[in-house]
N, C-alpha and C. Protein backbone atom coordinates (compact mmCIF):
# COMPACT_ATOMS: atom_id res chain seq x y z
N UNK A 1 18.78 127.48 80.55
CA UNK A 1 18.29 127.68 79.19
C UNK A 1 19.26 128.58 78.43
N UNK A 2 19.16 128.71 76.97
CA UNK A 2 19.70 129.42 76.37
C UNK A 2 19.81 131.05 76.55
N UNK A 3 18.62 131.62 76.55
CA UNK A 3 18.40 132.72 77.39
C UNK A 3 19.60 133.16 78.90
N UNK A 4 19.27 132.43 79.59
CA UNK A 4 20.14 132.69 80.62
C UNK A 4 21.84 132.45 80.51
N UNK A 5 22.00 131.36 79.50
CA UNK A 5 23.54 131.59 79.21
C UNK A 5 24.10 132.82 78.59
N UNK A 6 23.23 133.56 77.84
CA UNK A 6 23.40 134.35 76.86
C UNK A 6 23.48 135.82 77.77
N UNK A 7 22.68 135.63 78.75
CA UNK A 7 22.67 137.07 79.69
C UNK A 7 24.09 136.77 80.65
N UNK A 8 25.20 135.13 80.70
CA UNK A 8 25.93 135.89 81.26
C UNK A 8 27.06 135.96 80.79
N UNK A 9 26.80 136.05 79.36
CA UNK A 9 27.79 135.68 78.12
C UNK A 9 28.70 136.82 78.25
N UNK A 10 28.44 138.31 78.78
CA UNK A 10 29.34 139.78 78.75
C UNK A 10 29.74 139.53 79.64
N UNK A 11 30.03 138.26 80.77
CA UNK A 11 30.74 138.39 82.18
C UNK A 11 31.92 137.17 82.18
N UNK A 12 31.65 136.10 81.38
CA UNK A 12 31.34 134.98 80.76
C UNK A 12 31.81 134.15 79.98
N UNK A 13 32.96 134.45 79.00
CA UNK A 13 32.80 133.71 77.65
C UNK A 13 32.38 132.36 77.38
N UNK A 14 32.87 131.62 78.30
CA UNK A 14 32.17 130.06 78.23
C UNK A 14 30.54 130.23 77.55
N UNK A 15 29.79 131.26 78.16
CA UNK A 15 28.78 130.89 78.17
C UNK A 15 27.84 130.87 77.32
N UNK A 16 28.65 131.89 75.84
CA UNK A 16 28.02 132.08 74.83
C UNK A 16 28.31 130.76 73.69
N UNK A 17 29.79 130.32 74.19
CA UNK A 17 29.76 128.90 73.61
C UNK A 17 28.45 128.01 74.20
N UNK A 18 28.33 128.25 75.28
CA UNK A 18 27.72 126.66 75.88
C UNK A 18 26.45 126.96 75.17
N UNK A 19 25.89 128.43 74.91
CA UNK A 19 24.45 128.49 74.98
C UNK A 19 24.57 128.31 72.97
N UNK A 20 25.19 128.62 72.54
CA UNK A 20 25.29 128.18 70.60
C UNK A 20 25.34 126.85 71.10
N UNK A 21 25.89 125.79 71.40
CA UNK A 21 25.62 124.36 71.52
C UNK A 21 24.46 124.10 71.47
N UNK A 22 23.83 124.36 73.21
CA UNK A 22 22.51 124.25 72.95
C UNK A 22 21.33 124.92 72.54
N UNK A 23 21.74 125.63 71.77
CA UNK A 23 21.03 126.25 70.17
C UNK A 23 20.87 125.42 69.19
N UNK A 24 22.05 124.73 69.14
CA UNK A 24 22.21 124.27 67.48
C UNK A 24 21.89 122.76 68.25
N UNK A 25 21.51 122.09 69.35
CA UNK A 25 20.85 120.65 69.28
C UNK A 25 19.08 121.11 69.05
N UNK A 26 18.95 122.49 69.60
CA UNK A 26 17.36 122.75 69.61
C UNK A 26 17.05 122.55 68.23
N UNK A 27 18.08 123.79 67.33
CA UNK A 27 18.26 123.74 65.98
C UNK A 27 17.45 122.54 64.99
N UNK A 28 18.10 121.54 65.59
CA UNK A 28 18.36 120.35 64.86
C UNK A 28 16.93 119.75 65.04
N UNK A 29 16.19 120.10 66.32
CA UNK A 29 14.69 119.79 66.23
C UNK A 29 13.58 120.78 65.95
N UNK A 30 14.12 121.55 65.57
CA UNK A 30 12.75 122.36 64.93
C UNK A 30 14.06 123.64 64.13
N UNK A 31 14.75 123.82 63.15
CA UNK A 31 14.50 124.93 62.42
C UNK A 31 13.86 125.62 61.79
N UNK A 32 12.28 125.75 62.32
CA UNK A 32 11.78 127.20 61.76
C UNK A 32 11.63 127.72 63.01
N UNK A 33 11.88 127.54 64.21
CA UNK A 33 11.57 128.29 65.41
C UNK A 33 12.60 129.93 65.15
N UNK A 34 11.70 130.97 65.00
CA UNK A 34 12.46 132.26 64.57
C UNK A 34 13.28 132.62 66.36
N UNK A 35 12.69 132.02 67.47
CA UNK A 35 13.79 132.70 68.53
C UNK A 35 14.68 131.38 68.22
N UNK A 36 14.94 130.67 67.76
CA UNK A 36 16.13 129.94 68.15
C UNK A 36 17.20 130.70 66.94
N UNK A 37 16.78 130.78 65.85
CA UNK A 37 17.24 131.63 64.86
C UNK A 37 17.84 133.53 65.25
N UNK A 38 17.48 133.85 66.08
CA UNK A 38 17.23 135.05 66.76
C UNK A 38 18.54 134.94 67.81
N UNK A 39 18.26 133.75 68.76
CA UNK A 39 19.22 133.13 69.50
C UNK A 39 20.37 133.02 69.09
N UNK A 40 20.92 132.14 68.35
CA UNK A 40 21.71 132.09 67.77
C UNK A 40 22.54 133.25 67.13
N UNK A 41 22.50 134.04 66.55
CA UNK A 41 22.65 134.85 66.31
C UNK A 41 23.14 135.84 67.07
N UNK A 42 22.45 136.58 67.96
CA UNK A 42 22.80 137.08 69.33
C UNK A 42 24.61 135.97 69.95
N UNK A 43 23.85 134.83 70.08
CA UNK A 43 25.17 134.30 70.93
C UNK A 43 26.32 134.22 70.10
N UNK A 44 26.34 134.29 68.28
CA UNK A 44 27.67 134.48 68.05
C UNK A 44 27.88 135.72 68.25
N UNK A 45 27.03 136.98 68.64
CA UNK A 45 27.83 138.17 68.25
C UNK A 45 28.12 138.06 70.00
N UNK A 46 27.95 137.08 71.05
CA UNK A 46 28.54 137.79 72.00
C UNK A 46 29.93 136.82 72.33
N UNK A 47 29.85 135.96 70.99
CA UNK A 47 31.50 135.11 71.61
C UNK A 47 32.50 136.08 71.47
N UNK A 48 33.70 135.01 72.02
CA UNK A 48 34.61 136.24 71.82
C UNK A 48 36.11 135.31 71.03
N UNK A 49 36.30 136.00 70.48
CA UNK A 49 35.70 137.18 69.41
C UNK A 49 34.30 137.05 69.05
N UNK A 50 33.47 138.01 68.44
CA UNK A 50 32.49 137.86 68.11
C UNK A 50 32.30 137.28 66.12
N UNK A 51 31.40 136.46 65.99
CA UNK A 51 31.71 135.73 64.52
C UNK A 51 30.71 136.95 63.87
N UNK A 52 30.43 138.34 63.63
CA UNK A 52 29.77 138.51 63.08
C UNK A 52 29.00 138.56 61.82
N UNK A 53 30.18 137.68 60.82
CA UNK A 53 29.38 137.09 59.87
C UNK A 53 28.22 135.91 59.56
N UNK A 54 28.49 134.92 61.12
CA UNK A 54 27.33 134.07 61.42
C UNK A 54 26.41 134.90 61.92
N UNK A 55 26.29 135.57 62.60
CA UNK A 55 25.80 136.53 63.58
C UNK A 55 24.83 137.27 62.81
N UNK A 56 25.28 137.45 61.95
CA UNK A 56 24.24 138.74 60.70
C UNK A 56 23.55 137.72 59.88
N UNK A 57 23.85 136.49 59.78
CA UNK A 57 23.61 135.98 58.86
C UNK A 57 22.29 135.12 59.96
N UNK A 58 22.20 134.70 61.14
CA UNK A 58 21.36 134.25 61.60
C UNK A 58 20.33 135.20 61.70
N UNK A 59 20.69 136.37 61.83
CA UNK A 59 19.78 137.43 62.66
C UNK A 59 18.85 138.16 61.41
N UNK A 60 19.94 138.13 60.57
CA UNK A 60 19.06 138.21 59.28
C UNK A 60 17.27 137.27 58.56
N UNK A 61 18.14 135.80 58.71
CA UNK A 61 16.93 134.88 58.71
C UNK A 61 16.14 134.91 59.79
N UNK A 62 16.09 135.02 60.39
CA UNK A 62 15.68 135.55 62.12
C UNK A 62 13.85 136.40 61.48
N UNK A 63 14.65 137.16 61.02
CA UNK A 63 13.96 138.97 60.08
C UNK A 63 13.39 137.92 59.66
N UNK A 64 13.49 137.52 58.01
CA UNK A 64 13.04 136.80 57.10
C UNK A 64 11.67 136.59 57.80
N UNK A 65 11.97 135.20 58.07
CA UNK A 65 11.02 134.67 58.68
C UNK A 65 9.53 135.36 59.46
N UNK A 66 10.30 136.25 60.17
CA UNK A 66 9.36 137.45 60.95
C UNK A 66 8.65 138.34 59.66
N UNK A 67 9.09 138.23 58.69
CA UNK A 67 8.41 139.19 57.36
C UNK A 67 7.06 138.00 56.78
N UNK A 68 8.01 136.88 56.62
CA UNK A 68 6.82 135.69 56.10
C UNK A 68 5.54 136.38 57.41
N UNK A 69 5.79 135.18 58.19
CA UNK A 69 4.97 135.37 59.23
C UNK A 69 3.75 136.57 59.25
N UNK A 70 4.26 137.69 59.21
CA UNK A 70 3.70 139.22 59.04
C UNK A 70 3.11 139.42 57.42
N UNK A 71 3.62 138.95 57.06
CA UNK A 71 2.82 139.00 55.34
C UNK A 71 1.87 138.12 55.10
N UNK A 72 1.91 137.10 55.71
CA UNK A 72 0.81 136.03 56.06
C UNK A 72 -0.46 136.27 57.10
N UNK A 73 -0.27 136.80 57.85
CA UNK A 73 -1.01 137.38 58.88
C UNK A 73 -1.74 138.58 58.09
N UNK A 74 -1.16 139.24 57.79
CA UNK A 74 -1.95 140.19 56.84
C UNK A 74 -2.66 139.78 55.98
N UNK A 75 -2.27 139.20 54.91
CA UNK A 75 -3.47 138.94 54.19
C UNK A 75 -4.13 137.86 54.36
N UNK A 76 -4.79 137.31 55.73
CA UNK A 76 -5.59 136.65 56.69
C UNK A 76 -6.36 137.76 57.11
N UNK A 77 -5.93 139.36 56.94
CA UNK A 77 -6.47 140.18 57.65
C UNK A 77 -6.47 140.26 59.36
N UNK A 78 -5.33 139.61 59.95
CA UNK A 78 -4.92 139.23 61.07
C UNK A 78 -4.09 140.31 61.29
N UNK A 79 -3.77 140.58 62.98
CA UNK A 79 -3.01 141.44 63.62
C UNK A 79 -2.05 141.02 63.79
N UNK A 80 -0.56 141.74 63.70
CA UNK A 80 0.53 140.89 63.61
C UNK A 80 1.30 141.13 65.02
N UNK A 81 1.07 140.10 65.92
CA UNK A 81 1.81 140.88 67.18
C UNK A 81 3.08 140.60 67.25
N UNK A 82 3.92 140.37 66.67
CA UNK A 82 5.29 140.14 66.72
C UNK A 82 5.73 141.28 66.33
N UNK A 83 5.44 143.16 66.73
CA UNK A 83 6.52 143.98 66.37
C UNK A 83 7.60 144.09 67.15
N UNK A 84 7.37 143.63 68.61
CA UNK A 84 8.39 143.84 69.58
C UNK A 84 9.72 142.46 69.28
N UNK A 85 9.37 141.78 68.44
CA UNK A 85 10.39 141.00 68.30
C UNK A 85 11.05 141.44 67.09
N UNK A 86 10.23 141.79 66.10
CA UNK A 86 11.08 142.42 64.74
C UNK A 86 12.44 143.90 65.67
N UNK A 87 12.05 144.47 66.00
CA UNK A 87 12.48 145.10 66.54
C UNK A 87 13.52 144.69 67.64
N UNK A 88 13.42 144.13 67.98
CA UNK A 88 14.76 143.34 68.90
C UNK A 88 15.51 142.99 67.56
N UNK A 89 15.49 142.18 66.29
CA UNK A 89 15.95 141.90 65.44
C UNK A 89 16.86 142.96 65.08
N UNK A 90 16.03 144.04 64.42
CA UNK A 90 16.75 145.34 63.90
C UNK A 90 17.60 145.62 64.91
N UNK A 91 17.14 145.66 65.95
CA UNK A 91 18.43 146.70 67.28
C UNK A 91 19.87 145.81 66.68
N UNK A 92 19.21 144.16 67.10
CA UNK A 92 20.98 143.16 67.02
C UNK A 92 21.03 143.55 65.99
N UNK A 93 20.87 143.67 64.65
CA UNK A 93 21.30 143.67 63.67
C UNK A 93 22.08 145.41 63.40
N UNK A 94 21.61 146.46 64.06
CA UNK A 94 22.19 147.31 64.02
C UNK A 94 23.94 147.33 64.90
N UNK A 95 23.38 146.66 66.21
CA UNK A 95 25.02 146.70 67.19
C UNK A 95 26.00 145.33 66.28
N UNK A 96 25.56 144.71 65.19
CA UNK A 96 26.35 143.97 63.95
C UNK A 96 27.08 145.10 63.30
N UNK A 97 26.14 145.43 62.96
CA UNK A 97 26.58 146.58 61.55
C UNK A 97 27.63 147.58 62.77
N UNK A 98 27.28 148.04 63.29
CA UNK A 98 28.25 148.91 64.54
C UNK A 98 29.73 148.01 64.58
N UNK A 99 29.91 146.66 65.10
CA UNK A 99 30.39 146.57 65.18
C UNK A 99 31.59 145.87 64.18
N UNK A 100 30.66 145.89 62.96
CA UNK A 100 31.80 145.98 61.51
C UNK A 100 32.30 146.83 61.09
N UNK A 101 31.87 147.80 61.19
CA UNK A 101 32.04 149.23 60.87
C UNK A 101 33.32 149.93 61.76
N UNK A 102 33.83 149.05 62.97
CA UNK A 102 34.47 149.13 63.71
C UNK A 102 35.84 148.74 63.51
N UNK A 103 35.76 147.38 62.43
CA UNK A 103 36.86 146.55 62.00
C UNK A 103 37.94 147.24 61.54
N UNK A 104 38.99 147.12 61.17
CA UNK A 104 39.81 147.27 60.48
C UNK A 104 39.66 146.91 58.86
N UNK A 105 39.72 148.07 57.71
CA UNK A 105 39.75 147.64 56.38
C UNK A 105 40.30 145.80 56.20
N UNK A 106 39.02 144.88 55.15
CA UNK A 106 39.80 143.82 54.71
C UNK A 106 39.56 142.93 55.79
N UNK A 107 38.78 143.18 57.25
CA UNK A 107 38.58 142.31 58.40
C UNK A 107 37.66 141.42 58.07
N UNK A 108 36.74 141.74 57.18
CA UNK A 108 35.30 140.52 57.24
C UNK A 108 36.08 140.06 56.32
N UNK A 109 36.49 140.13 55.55
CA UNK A 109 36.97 139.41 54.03
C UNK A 109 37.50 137.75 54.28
N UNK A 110 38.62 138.66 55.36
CA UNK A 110 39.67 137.76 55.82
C UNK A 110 38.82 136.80 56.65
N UNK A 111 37.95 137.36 57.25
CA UNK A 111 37.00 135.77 58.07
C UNK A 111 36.35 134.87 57.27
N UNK A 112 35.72 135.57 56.15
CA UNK A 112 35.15 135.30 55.06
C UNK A 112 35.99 133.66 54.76
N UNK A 113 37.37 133.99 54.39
CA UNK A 113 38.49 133.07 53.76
C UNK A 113 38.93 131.97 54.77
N UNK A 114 38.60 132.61 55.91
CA UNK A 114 39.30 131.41 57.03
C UNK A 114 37.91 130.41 57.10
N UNK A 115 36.66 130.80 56.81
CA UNK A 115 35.58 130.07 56.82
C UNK A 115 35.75 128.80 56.22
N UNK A 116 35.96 129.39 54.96
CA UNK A 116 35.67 128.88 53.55
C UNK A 116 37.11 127.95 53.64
N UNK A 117 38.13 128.25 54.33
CA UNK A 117 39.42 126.99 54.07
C UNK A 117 38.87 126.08 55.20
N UNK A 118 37.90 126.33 56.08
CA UNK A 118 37.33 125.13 57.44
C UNK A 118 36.24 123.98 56.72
């Protein structure tokens, strides 16, 4: 499963490719599933290099979604048990931000541009 490619993605590199593959066929049958969105995300920040502009950008909608969900539940007057996943969200999304912050001035820009000429 995706899960398990992804845990041996830091030993690994193949494996964070293999497991975004089969992300993005799951993808293709259900995008509103928030762990495949979650997934994804995670496995670009563990390729290598890591894409962290896909990476923030999945993990972000990831959130989103987890806010719908939780704002909906609420005013159902429903309990929202998904904090332990919002929170996995924020952590990846913090070791993102960590590891932009890390870049060299002008580094996202430049990925930014190599995107956008693909």
């Amino acid at each position: 499963s995706a899960r398990l490619l992804l845990e041996c993605a830091p030993h690994e590199s193949k494996c964070a490719d293999a497991a975004l593959e089969l992300l993005s066929t799951m993808m293709k049958e259900d995008d509103e599933n928030v762990e495949i969105w979650f997934l994804m995300g995670v496995a670009f920040f563990q390729q290598t290099p890591a894409d962290l502009q896909l990476s923030r950008t999945y993990l972000e909608k990831a959130g989103e979604m987890l806010e719908k969900v939780r704002s909906s539940m609420l005013q159902e007057g429903e309990e929202f048990p998904y904090e332990a996943q919002v929170r996995l969200v924020r952590e990846q999304l913090e070791l993102v931000q960590q590891a932009e912050a890390e870049l060299p001035p002008g580094a996202l820009e430049e990925e930014e541009e190599v995107e956008e000429e693909a």
